[in-house]
Protein backbone atom coordinates (compact mmCIF):
# COMPACT_ATOMS: atom_id res chain seq x y z
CA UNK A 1 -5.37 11.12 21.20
CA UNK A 2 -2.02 11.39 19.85
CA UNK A 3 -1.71 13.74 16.49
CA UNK A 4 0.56 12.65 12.98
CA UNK A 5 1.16 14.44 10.16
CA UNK A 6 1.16 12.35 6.91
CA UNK A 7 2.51 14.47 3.77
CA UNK A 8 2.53 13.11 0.33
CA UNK A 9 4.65 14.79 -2.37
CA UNK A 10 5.52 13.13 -5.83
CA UNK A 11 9.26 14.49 -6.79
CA UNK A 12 10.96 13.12 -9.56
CA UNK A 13 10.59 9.36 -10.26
CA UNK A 14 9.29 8.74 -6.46
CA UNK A 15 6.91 9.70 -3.75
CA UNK A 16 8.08 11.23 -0.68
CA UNK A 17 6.51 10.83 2.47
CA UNK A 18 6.59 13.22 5.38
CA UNK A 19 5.89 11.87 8.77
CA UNK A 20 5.85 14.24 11.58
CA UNK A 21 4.64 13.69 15.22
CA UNK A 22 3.30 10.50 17.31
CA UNK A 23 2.88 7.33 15.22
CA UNK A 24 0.63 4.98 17.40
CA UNK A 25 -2.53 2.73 17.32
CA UNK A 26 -5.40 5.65 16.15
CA UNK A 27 -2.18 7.83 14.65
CA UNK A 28 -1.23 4.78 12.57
CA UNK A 29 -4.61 4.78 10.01
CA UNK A 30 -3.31 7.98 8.36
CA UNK A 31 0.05 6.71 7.27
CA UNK A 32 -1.53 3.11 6.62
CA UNK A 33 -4.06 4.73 4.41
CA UNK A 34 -2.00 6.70 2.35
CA UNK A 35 1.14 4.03 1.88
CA UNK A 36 -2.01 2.14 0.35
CA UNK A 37 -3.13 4.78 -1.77
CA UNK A 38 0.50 4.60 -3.16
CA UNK A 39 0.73 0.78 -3.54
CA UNK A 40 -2.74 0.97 -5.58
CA UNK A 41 -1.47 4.18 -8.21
CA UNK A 42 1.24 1.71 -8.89
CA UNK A 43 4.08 3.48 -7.29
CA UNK A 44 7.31 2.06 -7.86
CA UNK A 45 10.02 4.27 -5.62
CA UNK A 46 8.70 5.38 -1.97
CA UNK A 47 10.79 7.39 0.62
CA UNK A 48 9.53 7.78 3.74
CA UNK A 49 10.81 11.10 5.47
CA UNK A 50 10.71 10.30 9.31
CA UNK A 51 12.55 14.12 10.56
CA UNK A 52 9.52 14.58 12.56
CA UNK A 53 8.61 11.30 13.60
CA UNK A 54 9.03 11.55 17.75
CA UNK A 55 7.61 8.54 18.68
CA UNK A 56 6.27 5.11 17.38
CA UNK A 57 4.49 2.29 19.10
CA UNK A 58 4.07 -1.48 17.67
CA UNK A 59 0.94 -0.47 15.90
CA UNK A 60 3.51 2.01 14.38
CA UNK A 61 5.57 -0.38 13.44
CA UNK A 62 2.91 -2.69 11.91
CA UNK A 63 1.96 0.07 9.14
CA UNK A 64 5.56 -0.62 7.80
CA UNK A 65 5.89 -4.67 8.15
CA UNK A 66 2.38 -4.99 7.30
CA UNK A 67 3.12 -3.70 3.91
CA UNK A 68 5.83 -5.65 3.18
CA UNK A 69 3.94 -8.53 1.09
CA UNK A 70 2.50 -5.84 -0.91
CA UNK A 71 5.84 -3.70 -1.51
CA UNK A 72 7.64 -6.84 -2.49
CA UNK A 73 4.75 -8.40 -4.63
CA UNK A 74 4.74 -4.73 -6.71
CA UNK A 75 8.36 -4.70 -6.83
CA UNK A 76 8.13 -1.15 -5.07
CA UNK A 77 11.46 -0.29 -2.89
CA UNK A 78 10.63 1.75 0.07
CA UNK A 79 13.34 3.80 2.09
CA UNK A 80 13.07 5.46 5.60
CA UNK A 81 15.17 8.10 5.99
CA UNK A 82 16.04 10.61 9.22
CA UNK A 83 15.37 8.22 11.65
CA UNK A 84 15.70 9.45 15.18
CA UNK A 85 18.09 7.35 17.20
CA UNK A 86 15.43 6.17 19.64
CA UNK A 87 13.02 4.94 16.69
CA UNK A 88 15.76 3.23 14.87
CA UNK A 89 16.92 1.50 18.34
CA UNK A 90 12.89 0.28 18.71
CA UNK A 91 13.48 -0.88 15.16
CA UNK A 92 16.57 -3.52 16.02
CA UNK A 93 15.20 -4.58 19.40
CA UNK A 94 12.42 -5.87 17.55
CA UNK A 95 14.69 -6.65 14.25
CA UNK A 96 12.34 -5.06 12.08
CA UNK A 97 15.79 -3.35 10.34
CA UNK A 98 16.46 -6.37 8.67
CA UNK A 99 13.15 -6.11 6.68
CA UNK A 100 13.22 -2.37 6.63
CA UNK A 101 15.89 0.24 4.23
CA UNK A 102 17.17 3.02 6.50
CA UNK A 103 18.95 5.40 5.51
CA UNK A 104 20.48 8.46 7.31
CA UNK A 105 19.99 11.17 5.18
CA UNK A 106 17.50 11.94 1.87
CA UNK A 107 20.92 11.61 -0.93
CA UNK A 108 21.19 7.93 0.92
CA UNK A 109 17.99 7.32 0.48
CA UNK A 110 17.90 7.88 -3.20
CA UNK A 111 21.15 6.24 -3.79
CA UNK A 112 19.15 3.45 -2.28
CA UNK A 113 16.83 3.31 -5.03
């Protein structure tokens, strides 16, 4: 069983999430769980540190497009940030960057807001 590391912080006018380690089918309920715990506080600005991320499957992947509907309905904008190269190339085989906001560094991110 592969380990993540989900870290919520609230820093100025958003939440910043911290994902570190595998992000996979069992790993995936932490991250889902807690994106949904921001969606329901009402949340407006999430940035989703991925530094640590090392690896992410399609379930992975799902925690993100699954909450699309929800981010968009709550007009919530949601950044990831520090992607590794080998993530973000996973992310535009599949095309899931044209949904997604990547950005390359945190000050990008936040300009993105």
């Amino acid at each position: 069983m592969t380990k993540v590391d989900v870290n919520v912080v609230q820093e100025n006018d958003f939440t910043l999430i911290s994902v570190v380690g595998e992000l996979d089918a069992s790993s995936s309920i932490e991250l889902d769980t807690e994106l949904q715990e921001c969606i329901d506080k009402g949340d407006k600005k999430l940035l989703i540190d991925c530094v640590g991320l090392t690896y992410i499957s399609s379930a992975g992947i799902g925690v993100f497009t699954s909450r699309l509907d929800d981010i968009e309905k709550n007009s919530i904008t949601m950044v990831l940030f520090n992607v590794a190269d080998n993530i973000k190339s996973v992310f535009e085989i599949l095309g899931v960057d044209q949904f997604l906001n990547l950005a390359a560094s945190k000050e990008e991110a936040i300009n993105i807001l």
